[in-house]
N, C-alpha and C. Protein backbone atom coordinates (compact mmCIF):
# COMPACT_ATOMS: atom_id res chain seq x y z
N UNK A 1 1.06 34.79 -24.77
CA UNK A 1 2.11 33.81 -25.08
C UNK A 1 1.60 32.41 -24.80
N UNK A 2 1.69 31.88 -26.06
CA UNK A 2 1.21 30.11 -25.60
C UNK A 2 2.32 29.43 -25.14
N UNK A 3 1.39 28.45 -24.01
CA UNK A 3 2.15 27.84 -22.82
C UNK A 3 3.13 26.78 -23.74
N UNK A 4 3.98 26.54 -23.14
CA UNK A 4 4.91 25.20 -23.91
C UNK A 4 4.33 23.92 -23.44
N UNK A 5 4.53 23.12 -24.32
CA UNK A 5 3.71 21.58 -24.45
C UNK A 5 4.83 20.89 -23.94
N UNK A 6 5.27 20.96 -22.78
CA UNK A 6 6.45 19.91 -22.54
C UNK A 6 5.84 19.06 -21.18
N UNK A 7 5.09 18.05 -21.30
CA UNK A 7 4.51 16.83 -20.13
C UNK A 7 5.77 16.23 -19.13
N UNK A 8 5.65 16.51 -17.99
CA UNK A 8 6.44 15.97 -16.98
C UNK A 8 5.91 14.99 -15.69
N UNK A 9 4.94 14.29 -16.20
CA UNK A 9 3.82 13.58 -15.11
C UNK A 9 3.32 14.78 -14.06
N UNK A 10 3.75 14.23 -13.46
CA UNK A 10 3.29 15.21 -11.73
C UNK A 10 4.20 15.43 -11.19
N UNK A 11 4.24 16.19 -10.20
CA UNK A 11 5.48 16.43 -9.53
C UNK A 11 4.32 17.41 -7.69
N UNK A 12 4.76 17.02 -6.77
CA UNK A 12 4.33 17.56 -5.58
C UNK A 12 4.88 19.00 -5.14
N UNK A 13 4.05 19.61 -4.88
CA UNK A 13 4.57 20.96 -4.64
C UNK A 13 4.52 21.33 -3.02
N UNK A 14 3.04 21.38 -2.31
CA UNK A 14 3.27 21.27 -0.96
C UNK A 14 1.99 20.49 -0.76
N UNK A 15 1.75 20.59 0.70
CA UNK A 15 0.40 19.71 1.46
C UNK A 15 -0.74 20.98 1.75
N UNK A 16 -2.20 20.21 1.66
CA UNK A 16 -3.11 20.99 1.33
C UNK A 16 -3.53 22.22 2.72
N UNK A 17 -2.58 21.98 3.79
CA UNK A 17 -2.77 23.26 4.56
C UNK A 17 -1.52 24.64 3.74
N UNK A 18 -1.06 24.24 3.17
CA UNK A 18 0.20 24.77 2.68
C UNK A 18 1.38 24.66 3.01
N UNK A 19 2.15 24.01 3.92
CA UNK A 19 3.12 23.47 4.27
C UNK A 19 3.91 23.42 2.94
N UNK A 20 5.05 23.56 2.67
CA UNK A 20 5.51 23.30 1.44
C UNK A 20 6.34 21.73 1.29
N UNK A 21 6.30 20.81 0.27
CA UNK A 21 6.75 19.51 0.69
C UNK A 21 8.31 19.72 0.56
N UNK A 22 8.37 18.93 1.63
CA UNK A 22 10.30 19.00 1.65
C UNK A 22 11.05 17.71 1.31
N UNK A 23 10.42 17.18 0.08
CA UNK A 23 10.95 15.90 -0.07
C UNK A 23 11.36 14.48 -0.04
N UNK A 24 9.81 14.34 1.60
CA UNK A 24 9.72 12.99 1.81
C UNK A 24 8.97 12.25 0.98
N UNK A 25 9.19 11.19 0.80
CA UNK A 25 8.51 9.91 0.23
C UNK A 25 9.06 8.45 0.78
N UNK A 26 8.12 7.66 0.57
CA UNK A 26 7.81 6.46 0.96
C UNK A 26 8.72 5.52 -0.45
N UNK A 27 9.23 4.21 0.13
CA UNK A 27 9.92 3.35 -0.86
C UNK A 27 8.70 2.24 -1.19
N UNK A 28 8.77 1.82 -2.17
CA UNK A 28 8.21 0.90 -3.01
C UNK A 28 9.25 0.14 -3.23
N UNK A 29 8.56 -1.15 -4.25
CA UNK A 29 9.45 -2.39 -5.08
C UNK A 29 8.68 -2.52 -5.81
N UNK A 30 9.63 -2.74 -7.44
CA UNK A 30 9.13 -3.07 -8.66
C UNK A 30 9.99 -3.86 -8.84
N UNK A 31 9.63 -4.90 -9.25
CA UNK A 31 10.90 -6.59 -9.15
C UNK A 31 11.17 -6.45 -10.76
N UNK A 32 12.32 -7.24 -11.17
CA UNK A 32 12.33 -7.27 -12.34
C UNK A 32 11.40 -8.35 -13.46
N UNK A 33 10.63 -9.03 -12.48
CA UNK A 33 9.25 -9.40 -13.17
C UNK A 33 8.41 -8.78 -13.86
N UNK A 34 8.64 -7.23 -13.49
CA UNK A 34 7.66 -6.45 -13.65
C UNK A 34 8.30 -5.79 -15.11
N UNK A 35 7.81 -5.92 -16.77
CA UNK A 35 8.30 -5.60 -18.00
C UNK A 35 7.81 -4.42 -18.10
N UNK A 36 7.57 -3.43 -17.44
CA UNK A 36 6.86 -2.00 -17.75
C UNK A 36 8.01 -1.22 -17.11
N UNK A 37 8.65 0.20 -18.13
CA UNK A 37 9.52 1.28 -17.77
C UNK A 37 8.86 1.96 -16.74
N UNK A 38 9.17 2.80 -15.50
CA UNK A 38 9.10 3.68 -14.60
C UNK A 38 9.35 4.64 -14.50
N UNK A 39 9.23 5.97 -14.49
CA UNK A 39 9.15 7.06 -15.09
C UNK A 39 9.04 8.38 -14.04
N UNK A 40 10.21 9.34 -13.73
CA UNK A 40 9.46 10.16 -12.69
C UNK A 40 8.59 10.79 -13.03
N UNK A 41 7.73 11.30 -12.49
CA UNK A 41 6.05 11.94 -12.51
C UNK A 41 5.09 10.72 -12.95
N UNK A 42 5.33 9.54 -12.97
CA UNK A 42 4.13 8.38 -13.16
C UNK A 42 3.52 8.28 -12.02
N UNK A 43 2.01 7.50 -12.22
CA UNK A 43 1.24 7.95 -11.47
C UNK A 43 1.65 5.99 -11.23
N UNK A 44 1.46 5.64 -9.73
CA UNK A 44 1.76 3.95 -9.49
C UNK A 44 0.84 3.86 -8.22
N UNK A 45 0.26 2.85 -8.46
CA UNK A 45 -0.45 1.83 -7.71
C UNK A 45 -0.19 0.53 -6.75
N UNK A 46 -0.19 0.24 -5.53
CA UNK A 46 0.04 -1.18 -5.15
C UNK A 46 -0.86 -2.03 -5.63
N UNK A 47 -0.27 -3.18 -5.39
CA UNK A 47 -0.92 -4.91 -5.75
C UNK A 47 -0.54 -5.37 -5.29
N UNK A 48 -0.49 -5.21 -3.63
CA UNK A 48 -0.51 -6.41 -2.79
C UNK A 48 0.53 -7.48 -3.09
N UNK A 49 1.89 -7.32 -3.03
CA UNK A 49 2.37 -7.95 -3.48
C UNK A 49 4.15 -7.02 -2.70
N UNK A 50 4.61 -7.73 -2.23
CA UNK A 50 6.17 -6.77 -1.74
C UNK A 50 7.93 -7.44 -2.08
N UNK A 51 8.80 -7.32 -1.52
CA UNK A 51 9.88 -7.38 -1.99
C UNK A 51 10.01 -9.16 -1.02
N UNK A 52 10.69 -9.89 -1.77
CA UNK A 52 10.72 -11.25 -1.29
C UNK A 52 12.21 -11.15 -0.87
N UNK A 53 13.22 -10.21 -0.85
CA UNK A 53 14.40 -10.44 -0.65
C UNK A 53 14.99 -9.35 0.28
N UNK A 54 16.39 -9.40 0.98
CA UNK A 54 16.85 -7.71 1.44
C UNK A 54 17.01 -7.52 0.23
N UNK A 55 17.20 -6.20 -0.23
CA UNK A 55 17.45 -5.26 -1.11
C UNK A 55 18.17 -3.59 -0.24
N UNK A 56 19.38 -3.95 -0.69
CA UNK A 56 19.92 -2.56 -0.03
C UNK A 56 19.85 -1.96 1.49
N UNK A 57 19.62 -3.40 2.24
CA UNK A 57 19.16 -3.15 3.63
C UNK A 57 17.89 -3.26 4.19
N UNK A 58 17.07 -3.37 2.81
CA UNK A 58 15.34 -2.98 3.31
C UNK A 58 15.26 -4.76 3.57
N UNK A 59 14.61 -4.86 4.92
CA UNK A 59 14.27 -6.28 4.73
C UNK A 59 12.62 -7.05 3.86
N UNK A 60 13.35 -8.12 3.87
CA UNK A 60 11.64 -8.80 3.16
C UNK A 60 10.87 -8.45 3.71
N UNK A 61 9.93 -7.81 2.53
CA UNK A 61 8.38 -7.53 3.03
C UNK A 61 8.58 -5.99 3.59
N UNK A 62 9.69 -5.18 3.14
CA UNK A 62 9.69 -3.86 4.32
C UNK A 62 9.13 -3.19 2.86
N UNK A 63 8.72 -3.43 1.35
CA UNK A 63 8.52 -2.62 0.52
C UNK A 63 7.13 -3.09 -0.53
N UNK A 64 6.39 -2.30 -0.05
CA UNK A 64 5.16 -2.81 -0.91
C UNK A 64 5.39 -2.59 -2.83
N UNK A 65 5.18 -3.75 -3.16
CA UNK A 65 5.09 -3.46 -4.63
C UNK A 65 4.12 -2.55 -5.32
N UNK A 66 4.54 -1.94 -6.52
CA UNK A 66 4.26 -0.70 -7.52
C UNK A 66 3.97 -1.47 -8.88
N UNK A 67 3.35 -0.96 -9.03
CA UNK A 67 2.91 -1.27 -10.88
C UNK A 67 2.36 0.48 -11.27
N UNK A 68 2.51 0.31 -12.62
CA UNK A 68 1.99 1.64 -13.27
C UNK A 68 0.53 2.12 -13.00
N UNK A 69 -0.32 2.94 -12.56
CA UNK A 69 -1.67 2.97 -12.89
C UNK A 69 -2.32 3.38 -14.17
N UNK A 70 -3.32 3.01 -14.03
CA UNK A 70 -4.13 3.11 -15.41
C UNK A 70 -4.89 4.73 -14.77
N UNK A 71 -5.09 5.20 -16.53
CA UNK A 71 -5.88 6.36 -16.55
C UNK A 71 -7.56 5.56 -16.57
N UNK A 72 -8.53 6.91 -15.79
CA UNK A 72 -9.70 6.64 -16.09
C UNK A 72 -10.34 6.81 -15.03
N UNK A 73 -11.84 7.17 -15.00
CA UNK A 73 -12.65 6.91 -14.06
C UNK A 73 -12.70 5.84 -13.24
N UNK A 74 -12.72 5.95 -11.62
CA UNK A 74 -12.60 5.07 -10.51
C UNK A 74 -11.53 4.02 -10.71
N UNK A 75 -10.90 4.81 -11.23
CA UNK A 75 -9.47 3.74 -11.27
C UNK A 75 -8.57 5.03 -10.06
N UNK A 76 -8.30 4.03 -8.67
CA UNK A 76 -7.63 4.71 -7.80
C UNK A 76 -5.81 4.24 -7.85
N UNK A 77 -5.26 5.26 -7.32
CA UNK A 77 -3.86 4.92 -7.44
C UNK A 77 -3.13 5.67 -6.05
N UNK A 78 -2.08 5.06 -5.69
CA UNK A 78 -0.94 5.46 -4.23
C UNK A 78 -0.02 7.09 -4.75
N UNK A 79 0.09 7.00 -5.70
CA UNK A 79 0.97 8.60 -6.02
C UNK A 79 1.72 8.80 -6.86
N UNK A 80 2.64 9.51 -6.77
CA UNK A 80 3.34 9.92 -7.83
C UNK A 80 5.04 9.24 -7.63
N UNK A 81 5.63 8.80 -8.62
CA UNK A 81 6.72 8.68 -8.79
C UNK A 81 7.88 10.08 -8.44
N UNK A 82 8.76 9.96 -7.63
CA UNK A 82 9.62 10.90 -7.52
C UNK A 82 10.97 10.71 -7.33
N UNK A 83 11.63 9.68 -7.44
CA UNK A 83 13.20 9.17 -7.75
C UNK A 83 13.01 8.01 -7.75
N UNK A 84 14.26 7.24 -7.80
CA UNK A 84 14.65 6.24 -7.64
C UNK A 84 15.64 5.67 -6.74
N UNK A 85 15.87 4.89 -5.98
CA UNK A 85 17.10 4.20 -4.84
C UNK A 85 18.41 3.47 -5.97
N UNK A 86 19.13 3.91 -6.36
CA UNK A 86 20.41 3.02 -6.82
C UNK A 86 20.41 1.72 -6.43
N UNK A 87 19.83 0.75 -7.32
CA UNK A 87 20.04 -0.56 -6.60
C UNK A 87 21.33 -1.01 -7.19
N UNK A 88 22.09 -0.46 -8.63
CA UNK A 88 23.08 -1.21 -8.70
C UNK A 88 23.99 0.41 -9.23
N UNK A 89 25.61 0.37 -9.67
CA UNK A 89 26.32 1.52 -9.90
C UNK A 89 25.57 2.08 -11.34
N UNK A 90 24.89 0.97 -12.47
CA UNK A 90 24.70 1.26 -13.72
C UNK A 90 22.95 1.74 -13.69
N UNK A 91 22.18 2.16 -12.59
CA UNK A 91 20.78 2.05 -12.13
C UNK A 91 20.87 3.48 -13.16
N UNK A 92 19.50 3.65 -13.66
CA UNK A 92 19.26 4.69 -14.59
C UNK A 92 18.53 5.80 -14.09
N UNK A 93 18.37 6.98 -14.97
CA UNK A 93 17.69 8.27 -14.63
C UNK A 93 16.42 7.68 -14.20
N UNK A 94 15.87 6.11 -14.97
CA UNK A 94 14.13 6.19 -14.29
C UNK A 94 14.26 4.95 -14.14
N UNK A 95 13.13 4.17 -13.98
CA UNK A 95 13.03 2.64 -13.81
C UNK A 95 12.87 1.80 -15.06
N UNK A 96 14.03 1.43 -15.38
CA UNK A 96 13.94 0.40 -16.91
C UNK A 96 12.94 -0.75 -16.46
N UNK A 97 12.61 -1.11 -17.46
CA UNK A 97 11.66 -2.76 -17.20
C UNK A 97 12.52 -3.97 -17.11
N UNK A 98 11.80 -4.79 -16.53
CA UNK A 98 12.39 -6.20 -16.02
C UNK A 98 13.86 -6.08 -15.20
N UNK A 99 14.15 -4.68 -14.36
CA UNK A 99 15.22 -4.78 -13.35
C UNK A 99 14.37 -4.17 -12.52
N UNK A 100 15.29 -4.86 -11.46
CA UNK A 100 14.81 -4.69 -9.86
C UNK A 100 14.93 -3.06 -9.21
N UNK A 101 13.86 -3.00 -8.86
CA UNK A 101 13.95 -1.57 -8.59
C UNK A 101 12.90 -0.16 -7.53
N UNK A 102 13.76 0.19 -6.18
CA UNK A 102 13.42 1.08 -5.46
C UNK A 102 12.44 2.30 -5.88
N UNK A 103 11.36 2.30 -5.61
CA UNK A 103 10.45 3.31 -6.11
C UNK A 103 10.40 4.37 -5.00
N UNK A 104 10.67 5.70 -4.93
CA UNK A 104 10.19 6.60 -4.35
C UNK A 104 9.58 7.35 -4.56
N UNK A 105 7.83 7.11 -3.60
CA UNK A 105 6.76 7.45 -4.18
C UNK A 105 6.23 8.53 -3.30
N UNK A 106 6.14 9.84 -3.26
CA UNK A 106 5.40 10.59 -3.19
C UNK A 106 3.33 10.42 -2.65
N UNK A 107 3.23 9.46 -1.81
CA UNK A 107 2.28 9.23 -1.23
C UNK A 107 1.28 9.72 -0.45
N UNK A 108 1.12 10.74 0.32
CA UNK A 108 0.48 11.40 1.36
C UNK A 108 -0.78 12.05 0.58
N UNK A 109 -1.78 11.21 0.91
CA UNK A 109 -3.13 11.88 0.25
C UNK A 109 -3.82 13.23 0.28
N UNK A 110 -3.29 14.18 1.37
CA UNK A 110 -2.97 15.59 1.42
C UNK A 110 -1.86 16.42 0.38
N UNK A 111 -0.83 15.52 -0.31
CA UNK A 111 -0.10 16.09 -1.26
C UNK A 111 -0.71 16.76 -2.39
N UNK A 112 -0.53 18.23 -2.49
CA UNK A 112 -0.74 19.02 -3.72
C UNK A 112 0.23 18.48 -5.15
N UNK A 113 -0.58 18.55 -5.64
CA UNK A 113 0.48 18.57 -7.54
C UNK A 113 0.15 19.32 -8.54
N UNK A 114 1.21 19.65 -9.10
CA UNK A 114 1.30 20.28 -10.34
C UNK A 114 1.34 19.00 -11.57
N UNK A 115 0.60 19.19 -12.20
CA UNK A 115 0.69 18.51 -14.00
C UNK A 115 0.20 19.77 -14.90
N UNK A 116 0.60 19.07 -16.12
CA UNK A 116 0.02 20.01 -17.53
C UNK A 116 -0.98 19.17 -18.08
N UNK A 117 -1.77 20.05 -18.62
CA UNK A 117 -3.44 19.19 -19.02
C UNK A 117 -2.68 18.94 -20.63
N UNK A 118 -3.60 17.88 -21.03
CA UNK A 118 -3.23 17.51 -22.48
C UNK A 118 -3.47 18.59 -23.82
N UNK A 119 -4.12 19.63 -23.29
CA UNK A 119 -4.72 20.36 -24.14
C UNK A 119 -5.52 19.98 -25.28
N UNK A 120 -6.47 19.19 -24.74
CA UNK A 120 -7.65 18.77 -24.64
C UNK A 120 -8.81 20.30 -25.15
N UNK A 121 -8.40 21.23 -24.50
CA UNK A 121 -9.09 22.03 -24.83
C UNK A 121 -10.74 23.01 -23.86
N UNK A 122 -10.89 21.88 -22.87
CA UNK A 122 -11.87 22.30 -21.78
C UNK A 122 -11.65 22.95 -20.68
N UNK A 123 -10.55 22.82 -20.50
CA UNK A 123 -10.10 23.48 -18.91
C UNK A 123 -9.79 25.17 -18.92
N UNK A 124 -11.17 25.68 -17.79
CA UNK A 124 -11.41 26.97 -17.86
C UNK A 124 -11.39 27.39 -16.59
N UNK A 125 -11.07 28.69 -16.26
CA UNK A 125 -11.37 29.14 -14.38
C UNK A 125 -12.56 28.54 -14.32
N UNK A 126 -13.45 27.90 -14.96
CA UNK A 126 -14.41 27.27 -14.37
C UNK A 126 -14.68 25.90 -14.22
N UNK A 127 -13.41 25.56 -14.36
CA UNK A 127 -13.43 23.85 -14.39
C UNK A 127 -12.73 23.73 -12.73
N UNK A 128 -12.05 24.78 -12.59
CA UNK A 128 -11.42 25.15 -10.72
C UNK A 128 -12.41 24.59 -9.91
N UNK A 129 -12.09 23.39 -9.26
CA UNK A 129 -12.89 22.58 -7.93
C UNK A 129 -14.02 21.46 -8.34
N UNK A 130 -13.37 20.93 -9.82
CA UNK A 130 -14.30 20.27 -10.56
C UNK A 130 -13.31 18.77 -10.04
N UNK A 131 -13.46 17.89 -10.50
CA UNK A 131 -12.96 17.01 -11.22
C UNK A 131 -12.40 16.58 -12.32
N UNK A 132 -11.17 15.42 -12.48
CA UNK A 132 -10.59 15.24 -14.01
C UNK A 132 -9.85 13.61 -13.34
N UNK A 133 -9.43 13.56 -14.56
CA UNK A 133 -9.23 12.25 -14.74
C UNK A 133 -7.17 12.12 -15.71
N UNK A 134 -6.59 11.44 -15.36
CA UNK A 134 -5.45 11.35 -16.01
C UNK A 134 -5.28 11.09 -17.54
N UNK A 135 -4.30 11.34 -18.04
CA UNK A 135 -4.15 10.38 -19.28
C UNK A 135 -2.91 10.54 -19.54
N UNK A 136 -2.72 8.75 -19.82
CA UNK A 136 -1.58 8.46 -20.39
C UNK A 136 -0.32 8.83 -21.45
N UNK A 137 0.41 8.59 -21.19
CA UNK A 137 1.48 9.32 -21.66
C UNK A 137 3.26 8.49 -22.03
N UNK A 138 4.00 8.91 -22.53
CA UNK A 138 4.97 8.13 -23.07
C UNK A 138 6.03 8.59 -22.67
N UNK A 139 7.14 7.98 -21.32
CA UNK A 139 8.51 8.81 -20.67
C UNK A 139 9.52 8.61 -21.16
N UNK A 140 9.99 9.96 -21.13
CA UNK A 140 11.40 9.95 -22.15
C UNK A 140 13.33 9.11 -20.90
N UNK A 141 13.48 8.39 -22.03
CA UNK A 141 14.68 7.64 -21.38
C UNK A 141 15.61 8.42 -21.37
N UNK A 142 16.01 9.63 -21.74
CA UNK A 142 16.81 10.41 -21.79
C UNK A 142 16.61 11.75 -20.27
N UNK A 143 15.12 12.23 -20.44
CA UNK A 143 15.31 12.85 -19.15
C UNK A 143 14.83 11.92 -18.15
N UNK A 144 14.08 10.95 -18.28
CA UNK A 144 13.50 10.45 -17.14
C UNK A 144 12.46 11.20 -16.37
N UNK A 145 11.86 11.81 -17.34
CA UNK A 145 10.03 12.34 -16.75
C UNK A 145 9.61 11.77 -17.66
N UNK A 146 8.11 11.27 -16.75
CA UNK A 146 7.00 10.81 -17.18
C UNK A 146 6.40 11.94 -18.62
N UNK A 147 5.46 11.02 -19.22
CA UNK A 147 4.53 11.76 -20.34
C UNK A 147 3.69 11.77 -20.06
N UNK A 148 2.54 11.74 -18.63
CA UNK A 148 1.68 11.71 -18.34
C UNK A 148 0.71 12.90 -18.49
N UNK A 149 -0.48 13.37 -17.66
CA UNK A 149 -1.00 14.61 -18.19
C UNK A 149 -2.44 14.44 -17.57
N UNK A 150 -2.91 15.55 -17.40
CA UNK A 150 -4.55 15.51 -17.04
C UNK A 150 -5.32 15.54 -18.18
N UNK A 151 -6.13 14.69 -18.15
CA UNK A 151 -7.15 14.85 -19.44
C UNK A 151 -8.17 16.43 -19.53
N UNK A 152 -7.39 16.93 -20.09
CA UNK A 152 -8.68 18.47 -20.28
C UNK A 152 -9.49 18.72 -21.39
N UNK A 153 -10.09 17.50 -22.04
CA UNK A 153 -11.33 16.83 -22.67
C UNK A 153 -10.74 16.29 -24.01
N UNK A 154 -9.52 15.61 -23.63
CA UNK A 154 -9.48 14.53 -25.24
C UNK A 154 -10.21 13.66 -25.14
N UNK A 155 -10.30 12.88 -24.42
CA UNK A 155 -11.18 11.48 -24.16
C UNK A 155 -12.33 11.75 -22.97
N UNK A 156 -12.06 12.94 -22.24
CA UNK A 156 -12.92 13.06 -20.88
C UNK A 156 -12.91 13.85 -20.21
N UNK A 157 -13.38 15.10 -20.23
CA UNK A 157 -13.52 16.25 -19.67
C UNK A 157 -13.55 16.54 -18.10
N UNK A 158 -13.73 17.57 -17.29
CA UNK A 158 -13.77 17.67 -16.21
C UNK A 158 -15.32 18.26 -15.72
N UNK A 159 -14.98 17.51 -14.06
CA UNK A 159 -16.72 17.40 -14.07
C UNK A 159 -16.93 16.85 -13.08
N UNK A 160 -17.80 17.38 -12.32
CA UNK A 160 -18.70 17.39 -10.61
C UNK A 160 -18.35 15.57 -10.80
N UNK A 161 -17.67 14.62 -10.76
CA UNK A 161 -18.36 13.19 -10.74
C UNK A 161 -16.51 12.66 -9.48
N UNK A 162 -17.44 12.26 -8.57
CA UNK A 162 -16.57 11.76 -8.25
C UNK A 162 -15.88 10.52 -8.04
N UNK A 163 -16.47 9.61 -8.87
CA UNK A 163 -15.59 8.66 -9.45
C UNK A 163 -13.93 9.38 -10.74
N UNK A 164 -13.62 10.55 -10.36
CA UNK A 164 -12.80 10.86 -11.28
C UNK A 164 -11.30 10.99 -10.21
N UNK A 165 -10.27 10.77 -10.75
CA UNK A 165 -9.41 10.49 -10.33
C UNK A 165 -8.55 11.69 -9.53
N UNK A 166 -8.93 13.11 -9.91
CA UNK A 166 -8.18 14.22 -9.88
C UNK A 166 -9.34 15.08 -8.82
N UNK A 167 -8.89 16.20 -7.73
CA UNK A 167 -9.70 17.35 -7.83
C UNK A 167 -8.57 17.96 -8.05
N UNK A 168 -9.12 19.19 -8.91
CA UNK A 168 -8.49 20.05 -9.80
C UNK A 168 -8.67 21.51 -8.56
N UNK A 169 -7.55 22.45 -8.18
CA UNK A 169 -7.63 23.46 -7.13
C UNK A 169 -7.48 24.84 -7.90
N UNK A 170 -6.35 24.74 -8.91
CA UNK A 170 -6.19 26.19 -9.30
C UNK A 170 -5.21 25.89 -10.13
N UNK A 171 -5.37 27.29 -11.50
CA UNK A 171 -4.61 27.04 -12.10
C UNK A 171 -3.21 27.11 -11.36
N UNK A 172 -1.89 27.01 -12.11
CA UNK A 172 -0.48 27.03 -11.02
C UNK A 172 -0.27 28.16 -11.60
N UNK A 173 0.27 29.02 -10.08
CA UNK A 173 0.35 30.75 -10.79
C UNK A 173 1.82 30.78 -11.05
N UNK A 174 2.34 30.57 -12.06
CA UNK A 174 3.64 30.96 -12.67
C UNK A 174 3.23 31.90 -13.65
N UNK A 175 4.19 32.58 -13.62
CA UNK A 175 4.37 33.69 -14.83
C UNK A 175 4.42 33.19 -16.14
N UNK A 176 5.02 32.20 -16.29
CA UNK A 176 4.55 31.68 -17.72
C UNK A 176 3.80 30.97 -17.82
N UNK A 177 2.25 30.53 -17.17
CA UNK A 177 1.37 29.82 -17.23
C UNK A 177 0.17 30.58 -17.22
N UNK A 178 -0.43 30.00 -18.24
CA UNK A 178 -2.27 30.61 -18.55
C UNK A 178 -2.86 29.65 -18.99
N UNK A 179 -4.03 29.93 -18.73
CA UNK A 179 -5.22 29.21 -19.13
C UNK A 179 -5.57 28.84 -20.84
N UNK A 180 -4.67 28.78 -21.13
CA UNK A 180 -4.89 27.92 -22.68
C UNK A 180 -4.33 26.43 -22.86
N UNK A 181 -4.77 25.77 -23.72
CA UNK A 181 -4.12 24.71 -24.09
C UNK A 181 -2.57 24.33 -23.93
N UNK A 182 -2.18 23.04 -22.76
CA UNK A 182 -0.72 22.72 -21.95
C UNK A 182 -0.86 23.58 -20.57
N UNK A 183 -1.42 24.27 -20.04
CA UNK A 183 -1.41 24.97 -18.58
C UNK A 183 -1.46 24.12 -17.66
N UNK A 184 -0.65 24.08 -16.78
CA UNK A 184 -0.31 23.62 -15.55
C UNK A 184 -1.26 24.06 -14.61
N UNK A 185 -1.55 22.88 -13.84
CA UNK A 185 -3.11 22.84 -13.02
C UNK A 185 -2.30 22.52 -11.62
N UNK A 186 -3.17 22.66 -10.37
CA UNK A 186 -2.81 22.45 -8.92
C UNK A 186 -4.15 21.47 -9.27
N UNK A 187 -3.57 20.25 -7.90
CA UNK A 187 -4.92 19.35 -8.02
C UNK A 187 -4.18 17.95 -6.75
N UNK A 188 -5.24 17.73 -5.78
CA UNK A 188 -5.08 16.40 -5.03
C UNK A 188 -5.75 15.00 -5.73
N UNK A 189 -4.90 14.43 -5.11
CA UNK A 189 -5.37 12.59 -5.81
C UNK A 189 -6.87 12.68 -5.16
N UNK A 190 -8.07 12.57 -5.99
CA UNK A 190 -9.35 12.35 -5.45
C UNK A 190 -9.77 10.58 -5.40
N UNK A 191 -9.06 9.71 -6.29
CA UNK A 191 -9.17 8.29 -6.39
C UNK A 191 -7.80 7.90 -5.59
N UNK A 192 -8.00 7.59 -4.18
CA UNK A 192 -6.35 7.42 -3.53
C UNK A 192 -6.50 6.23 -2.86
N UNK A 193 -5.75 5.20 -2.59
CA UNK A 193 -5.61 4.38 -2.53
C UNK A 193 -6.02 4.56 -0.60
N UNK A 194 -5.54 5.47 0.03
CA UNK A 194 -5.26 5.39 1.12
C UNK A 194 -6.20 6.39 2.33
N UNK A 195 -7.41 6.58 1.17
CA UNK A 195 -8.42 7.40 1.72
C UNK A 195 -9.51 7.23 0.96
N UNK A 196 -10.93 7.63 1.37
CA UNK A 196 -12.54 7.48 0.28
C UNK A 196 -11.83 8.58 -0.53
N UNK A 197 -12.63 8.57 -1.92
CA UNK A 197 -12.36 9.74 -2.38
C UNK A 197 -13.42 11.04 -2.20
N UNK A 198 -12.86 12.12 -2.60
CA UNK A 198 -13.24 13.89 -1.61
C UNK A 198 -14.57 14.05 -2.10
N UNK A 199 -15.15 13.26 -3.31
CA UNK A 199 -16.39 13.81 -4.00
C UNK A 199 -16.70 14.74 -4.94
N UNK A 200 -17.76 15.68 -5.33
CA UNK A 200 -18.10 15.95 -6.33
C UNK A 200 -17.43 17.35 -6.37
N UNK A 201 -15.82 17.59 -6.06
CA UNK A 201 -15.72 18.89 -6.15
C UNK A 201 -15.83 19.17 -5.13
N UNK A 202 -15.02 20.93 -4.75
CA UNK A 202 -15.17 21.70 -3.69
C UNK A 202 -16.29 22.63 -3.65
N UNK A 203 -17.28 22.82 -4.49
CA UNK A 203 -18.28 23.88 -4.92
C UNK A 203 -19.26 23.60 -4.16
């Protein structure tokens, strides 16, 4: 049975001793300066840059700013998108552009994730403890998941290099998941903002 093609960015499952995650994350700020939509399962980055105002209690400066990350080799990023804070009654399923807005980010560089590869076409039990790299993707305003995705060789295959953004652990054992084109991969941030990255693979 071929896997279904439905992209949901990332999403955290547990921490790499196995602990299972119970739903903490860290707050961010994306000001309404910022013209780029927000998306749960997007992959976001700081830039030095934080909240100049209270917002909902958080005082100035208590929230480091978020921008989207870019896909690609040695391009590092802070984590995954995983809700949003209500800043106003009309606040949406994800983060619209140019409004002010609470990011809850999924941060802890020990966090496991689940994504679906682009079906790309490379990713084999032997790509398990390799490296990969993200790719971009387009989030729907209606559910509010990301379109994000692991590159499994449209533009860039997986591979001992560790300038790559992903280590890749195992496929994700669900019953409706196999190793063909759209399969859902286990994998830690190897380009992380908040650690060196792990290197060439676990092999």
């Amino acid at each position: 049975m071929a896997n279904r093609d439905a992209a949901f960015g990332a999403r955290p499952i547990r921490y790499q001793n196995g602990s299972p995650w119970n739903g903490a994350a860290n707050r961010y700020w994306a000001p309404s300066s910022y013209a780029t939509n927000l998306f749960i399962g997007d992959p976001v980055v700081i830039v030095g840059d934080s909240n100049d105002n209270e917002v909902m209690g958080q005082p100035p400066g208590s929230m480091s700013e978020v921008n989207l990350a870019a896909a690609g080799d040695g391009v590092a990023f802070t984590g995954f998108i995983v809700g949003f804070d209500n800043v106003t009654r009309d606040s949406l399923l994800y983060g619209a552009a140019s409004t002010d807005r609470i990011v809850l980010v999924a941060d802890d560089p020990n966090l496991v994730f689940i994504a679906q590869d682009d079906g790309g076409g490379t990713l084999s039990a032997d790509t398990v403890g390799l490296n990969a790299n993200l790719i971009s993707g387009t989030g729907s305003t209606v559910t509010g998941l990301s379109g994000w995705e692991i590159d499994g060789g449209t533009t860039d295959g997986p591979d001992a290099d560790a300038s790559n953004q992903l280590l890749l652990l195992r496929l994700y054992p669900a019953h409706d998941n196999e190793i063909s084109d759209f399969a859902i991969w286990e994998f830690l941030i190897n380009q992380h903002t908040y650690k060196p990255a792990s290197g060439l693979g676990i092999l």
